[in-house]
PDB file of N, CA and C in Angstrom:
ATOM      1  N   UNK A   1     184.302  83.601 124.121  1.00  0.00           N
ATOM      2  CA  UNK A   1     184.718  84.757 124.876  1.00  0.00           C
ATOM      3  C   UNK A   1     186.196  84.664 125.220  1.00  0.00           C
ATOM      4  N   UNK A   2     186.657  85.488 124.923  1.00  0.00           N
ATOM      5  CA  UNK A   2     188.181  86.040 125.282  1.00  0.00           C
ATOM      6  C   UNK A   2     188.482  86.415 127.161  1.00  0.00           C
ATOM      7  N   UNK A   3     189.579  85.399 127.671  1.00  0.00           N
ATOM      8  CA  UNK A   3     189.579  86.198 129.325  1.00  0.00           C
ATOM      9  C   UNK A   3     191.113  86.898 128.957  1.00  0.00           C
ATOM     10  N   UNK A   4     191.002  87.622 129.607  1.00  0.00           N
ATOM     11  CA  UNK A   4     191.950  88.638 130.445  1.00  0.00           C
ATOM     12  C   UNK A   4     192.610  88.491 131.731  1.00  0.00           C
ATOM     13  N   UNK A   5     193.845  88.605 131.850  1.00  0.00           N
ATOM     14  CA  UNK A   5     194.094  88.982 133.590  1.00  0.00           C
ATOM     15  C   UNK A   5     194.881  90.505 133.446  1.00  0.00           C
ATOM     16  N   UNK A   6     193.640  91.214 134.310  1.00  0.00           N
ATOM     17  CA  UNK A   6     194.479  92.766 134.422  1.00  0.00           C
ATOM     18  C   UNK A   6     195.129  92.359 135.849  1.00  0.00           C
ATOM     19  N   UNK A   7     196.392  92.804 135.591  1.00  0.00           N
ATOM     20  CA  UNK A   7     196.873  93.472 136.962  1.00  0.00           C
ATOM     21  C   UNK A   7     196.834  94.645 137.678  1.00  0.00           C
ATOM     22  N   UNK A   8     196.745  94.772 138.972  1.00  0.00           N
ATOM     23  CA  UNK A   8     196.657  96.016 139.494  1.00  0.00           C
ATOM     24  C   UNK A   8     197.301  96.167 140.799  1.00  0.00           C
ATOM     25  N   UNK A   9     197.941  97.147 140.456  1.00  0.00           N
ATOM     26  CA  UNK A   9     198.631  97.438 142.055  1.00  0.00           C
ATOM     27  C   UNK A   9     198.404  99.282 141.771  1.00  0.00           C
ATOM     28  N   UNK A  10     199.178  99.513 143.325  1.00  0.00           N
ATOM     29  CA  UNK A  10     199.121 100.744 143.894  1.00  0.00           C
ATOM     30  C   UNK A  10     200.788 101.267 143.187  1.00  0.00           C
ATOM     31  N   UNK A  11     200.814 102.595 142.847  1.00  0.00           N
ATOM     32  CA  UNK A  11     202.014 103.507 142.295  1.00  0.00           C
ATOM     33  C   UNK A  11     202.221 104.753 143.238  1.00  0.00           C
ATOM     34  N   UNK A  12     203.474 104.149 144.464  1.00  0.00           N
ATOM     35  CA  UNK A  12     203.922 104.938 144.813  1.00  0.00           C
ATOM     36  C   UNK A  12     204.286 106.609 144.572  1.00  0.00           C
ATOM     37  N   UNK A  13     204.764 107.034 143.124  1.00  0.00           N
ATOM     38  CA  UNK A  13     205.280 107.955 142.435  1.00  0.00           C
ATOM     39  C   UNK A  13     204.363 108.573 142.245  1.00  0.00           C
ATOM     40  N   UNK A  14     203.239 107.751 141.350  1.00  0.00           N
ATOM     41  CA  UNK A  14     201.759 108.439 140.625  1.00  0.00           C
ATOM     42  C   UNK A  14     200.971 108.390 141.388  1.00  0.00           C
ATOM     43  N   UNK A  15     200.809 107.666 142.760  1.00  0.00           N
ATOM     44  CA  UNK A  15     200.168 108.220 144.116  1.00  0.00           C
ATOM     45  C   UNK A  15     198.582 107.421 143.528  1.00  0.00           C
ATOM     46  N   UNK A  16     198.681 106.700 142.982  1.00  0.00           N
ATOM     47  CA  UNK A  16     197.498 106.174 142.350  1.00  0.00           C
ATOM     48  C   UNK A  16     197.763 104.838 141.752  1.00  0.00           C
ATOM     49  N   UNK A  17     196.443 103.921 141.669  1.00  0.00           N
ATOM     50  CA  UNK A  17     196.245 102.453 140.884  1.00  0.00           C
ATOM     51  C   UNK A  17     196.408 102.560 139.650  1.00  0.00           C
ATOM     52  N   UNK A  18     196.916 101.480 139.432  1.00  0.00           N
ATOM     53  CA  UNK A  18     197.406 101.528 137.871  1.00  0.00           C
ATOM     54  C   UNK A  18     197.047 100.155 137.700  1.00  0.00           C
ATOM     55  N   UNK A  19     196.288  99.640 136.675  1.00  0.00           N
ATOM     56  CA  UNK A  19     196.009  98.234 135.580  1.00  0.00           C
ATOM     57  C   UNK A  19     196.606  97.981 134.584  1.00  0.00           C
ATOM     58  N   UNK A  20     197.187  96.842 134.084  1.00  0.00           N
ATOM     59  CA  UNK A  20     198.388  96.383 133.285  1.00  0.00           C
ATOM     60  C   UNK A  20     198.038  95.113 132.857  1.00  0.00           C
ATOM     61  N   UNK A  21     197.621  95.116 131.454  1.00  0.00           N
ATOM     62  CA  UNK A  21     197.287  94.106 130.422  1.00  0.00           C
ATOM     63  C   UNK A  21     198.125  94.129 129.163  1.00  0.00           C
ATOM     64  N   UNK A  22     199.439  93.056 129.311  1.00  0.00           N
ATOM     65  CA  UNK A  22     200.363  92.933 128.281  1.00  0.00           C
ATOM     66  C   UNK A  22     199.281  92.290 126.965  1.00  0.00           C
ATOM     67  N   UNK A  23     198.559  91.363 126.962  1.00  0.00           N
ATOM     68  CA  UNK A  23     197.794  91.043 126.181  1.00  0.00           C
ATOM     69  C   UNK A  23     196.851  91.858 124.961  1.00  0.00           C
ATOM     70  N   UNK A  24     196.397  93.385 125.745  1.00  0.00           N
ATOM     71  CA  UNK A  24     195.492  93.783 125.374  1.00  0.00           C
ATOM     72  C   UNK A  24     195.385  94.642 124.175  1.00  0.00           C
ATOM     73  N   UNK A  25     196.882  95.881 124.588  1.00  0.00           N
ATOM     74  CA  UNK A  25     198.104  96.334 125.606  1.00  0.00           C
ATOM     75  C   UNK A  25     196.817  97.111 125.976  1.00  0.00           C
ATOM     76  N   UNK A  26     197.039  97.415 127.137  1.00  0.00           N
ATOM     77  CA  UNK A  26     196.172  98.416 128.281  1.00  0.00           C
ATOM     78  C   UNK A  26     197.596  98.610 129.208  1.00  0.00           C
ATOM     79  N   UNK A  27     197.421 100.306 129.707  1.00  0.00           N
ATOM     80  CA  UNK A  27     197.611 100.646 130.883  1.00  0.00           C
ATOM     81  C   UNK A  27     197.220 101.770 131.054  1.00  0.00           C
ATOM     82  N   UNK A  28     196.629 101.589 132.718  1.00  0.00           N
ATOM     83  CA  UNK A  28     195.316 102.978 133.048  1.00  0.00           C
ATOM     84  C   UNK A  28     195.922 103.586 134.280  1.00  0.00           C
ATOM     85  N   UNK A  29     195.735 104.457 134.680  1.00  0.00           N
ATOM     86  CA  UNK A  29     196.408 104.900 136.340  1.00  0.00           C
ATOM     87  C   UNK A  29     194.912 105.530 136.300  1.00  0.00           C
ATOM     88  N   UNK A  30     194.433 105.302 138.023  1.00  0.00           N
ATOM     89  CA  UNK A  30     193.537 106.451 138.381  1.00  0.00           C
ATOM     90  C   UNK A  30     193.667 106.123 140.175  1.00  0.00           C
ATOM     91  N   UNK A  31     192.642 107.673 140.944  1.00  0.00           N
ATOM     92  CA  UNK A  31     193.056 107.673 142.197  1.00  0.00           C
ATOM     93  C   UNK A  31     192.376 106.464 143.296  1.00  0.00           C
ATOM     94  N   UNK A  32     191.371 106.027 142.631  1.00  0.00           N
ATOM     95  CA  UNK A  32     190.732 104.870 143.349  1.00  0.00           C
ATOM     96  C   UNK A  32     190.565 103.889 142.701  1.00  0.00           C
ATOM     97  N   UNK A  33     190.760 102.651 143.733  1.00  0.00           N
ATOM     98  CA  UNK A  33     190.488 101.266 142.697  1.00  0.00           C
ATOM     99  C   UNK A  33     189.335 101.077 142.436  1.00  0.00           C
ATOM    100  N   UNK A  34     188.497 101.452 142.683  1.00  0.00           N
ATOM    101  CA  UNK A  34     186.684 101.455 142.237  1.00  0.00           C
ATOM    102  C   UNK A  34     186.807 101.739 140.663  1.00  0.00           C
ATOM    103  N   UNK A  35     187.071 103.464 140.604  1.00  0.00           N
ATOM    104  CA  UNK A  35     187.199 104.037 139.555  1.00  0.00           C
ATOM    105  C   UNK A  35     188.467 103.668 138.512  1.00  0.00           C
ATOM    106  N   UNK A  36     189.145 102.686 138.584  1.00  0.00           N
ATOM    107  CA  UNK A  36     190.378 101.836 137.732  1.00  0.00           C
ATOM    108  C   UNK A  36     189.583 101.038 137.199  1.00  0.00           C
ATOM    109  N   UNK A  37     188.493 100.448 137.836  1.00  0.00           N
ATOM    110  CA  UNK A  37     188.182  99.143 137.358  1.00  0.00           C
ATOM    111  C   UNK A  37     186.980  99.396 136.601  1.00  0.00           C
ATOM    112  N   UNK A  38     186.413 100.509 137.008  1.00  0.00           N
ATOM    113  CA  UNK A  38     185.418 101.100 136.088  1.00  0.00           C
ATOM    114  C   UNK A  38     186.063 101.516 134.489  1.00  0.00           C
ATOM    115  N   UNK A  39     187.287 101.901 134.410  1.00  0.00           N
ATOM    116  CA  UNK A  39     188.230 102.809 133.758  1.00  0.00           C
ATOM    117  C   UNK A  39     188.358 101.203 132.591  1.00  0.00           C
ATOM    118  N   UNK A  40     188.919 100.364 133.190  1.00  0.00           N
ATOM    119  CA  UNK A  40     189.151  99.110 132.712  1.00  0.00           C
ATOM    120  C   UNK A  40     187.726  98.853 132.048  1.00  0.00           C
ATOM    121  N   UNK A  41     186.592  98.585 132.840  1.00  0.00           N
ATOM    122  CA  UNK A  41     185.894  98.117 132.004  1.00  0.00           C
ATOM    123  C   UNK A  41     185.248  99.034 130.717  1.00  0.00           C
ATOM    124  N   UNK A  42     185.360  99.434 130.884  1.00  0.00           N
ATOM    125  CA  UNK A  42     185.102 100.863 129.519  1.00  0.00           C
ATOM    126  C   UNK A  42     186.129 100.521 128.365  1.00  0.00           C
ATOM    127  N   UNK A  43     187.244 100.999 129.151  1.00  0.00           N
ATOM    128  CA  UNK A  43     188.543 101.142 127.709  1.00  0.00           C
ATOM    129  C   UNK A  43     188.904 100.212 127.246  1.00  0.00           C
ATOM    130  N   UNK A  44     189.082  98.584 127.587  1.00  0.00           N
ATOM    131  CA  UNK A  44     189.909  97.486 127.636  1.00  0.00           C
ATOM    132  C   UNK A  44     188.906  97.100 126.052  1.00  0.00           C
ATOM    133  N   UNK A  45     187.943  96.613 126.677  1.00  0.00           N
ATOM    134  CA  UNK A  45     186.463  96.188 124.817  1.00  0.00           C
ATOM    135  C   UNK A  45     186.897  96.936 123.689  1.00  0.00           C
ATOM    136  N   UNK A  46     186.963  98.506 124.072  1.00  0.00           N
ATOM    137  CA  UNK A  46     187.387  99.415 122.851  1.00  0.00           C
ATOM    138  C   UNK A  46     188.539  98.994 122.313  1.00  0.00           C
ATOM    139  N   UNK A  47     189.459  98.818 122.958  1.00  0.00           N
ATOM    140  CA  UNK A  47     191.290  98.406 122.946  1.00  0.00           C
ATOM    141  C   UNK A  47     191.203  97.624 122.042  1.00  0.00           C
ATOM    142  N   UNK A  48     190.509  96.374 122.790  1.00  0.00           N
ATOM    143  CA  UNK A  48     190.327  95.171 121.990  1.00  0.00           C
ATOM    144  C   UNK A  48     189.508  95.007 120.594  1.00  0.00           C
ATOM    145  N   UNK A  49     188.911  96.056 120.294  1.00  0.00           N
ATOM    146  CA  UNK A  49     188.054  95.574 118.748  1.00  0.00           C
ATOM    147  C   UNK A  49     188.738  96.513 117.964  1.00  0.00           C
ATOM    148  N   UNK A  50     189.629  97.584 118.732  1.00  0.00           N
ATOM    149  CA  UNK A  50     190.349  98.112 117.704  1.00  0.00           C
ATOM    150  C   UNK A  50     191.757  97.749 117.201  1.00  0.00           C
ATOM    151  N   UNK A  51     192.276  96.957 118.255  1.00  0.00           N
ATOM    152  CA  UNK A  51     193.286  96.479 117.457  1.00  0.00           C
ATOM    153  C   UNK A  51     192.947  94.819 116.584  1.00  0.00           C
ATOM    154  N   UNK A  52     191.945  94.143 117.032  1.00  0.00           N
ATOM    155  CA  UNK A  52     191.163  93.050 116.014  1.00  0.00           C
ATOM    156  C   UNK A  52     190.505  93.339 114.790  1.00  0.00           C
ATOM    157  N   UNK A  53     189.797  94.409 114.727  1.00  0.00           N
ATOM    158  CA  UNK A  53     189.254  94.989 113.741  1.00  0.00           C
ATOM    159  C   UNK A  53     188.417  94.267 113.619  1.00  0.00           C
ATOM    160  N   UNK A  54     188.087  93.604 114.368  1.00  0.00           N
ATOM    161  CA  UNK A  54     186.144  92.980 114.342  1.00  0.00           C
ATOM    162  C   UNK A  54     185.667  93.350 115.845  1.00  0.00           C
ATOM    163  N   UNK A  55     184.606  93.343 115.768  1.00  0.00           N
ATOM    164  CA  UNK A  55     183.488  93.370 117.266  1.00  0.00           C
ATOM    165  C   UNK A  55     183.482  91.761 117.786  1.00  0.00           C
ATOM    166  N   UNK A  56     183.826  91.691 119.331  1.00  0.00           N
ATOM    167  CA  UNK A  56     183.748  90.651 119.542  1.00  0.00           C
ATOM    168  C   UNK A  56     182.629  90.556 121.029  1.00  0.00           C
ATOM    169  N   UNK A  57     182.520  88.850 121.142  1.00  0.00           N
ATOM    170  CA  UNK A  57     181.678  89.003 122.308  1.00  0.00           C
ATOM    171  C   UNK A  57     182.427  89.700 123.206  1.00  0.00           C
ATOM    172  N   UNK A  58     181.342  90.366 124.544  1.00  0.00           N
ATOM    173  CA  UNK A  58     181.777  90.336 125.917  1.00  0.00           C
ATOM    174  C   UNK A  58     183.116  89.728 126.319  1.00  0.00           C
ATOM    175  N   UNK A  59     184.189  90.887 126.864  1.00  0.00           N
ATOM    176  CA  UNK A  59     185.777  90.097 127.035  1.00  0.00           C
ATOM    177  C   UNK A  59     185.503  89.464 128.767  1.00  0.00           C
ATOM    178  N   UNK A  60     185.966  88.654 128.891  1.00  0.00           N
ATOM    179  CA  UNK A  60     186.047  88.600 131.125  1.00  0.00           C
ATOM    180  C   UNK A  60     187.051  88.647 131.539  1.00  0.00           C
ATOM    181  N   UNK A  61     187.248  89.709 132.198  1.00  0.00           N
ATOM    182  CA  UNK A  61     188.184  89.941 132.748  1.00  0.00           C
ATOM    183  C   UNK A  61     188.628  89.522 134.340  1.00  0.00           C
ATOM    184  N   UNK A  62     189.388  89.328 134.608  1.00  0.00           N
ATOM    185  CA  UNK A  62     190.202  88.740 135.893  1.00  0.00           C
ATOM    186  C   UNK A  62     191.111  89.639 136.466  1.00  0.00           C
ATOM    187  N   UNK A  63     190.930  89.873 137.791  1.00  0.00           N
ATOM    188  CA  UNK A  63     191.824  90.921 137.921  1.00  0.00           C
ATOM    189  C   UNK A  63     192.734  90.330 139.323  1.00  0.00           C
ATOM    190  N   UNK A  64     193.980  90.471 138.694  1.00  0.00           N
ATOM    191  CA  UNK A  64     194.997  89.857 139.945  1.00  0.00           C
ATOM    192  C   UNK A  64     195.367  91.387 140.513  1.00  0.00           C
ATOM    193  N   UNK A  65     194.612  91.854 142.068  1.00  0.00           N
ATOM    194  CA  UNK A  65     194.841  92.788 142.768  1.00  0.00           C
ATOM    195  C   UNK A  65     196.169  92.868 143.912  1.00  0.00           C
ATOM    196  N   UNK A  66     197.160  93.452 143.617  1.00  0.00           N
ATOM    197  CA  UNK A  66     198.992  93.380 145.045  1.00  0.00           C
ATOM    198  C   UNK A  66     198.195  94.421 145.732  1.00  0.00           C
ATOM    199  N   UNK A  67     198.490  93.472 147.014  1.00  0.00           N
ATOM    200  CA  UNK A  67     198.206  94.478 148.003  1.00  0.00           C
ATOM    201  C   UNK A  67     199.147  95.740 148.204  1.00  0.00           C
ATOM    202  N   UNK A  68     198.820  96.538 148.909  1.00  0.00           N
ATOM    203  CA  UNK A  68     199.632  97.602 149.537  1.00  0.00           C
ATOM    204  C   UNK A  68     200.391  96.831 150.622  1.00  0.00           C
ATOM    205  N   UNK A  69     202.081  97.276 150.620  1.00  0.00           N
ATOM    206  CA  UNK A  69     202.534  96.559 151.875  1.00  0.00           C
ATOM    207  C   UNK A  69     203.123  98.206 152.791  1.00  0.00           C
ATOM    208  N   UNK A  70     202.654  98.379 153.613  1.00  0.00           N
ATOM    209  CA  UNK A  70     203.048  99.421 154.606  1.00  0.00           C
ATOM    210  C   UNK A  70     204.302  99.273 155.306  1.00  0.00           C
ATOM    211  N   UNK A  71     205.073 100.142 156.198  1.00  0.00           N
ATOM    212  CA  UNK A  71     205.476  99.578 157.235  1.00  0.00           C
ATOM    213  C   UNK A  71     205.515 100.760 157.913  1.00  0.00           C
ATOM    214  N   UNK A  72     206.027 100.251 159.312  1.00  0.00           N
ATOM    215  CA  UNK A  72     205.464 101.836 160.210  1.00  0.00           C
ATOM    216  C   UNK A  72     207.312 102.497 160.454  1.00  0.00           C
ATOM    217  N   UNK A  73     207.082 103.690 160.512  1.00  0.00           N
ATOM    218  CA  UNK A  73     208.336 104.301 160.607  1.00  0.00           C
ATOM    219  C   UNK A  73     208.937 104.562 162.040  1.00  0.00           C
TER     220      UNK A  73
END
């Protein structure tokens, strides 16, 4: 089995999470991190057997999550 580390942080601009796999190449934006990581696990397998051109096992993925840093105005 092949691991992964997606990254994910929050996008000020795009007002939404975004996942970032130089490896894979993947990058996803959506409005909740629930639904990113759902997004990830769907598209990332496809990504991956299409640019290998074979079917491979189950990928595992790791996900290094940046927090949001606030500050008050």
């Amino acid at each position: 089995m092949e691991k992964f580390i997606i990254k994910i942080f929050w996008d000020d601009e795009a007002t939404g999470w975004v996942a970032v796999c130089d490896e894979i190449p993947l990058t996803l934006y959506a409005d909740t991190i629930e639904h990113l990581m759902q997004e990830v696990r769907e598209t990332a397998p496809e990504i991956i057997e299409s640019n290998s051109n074979k079917p491979m096992a189950e990928p595992i993925f790791s996900y290094l999550i940046e927090e949001r840093l606030c500050r008050a105005i």
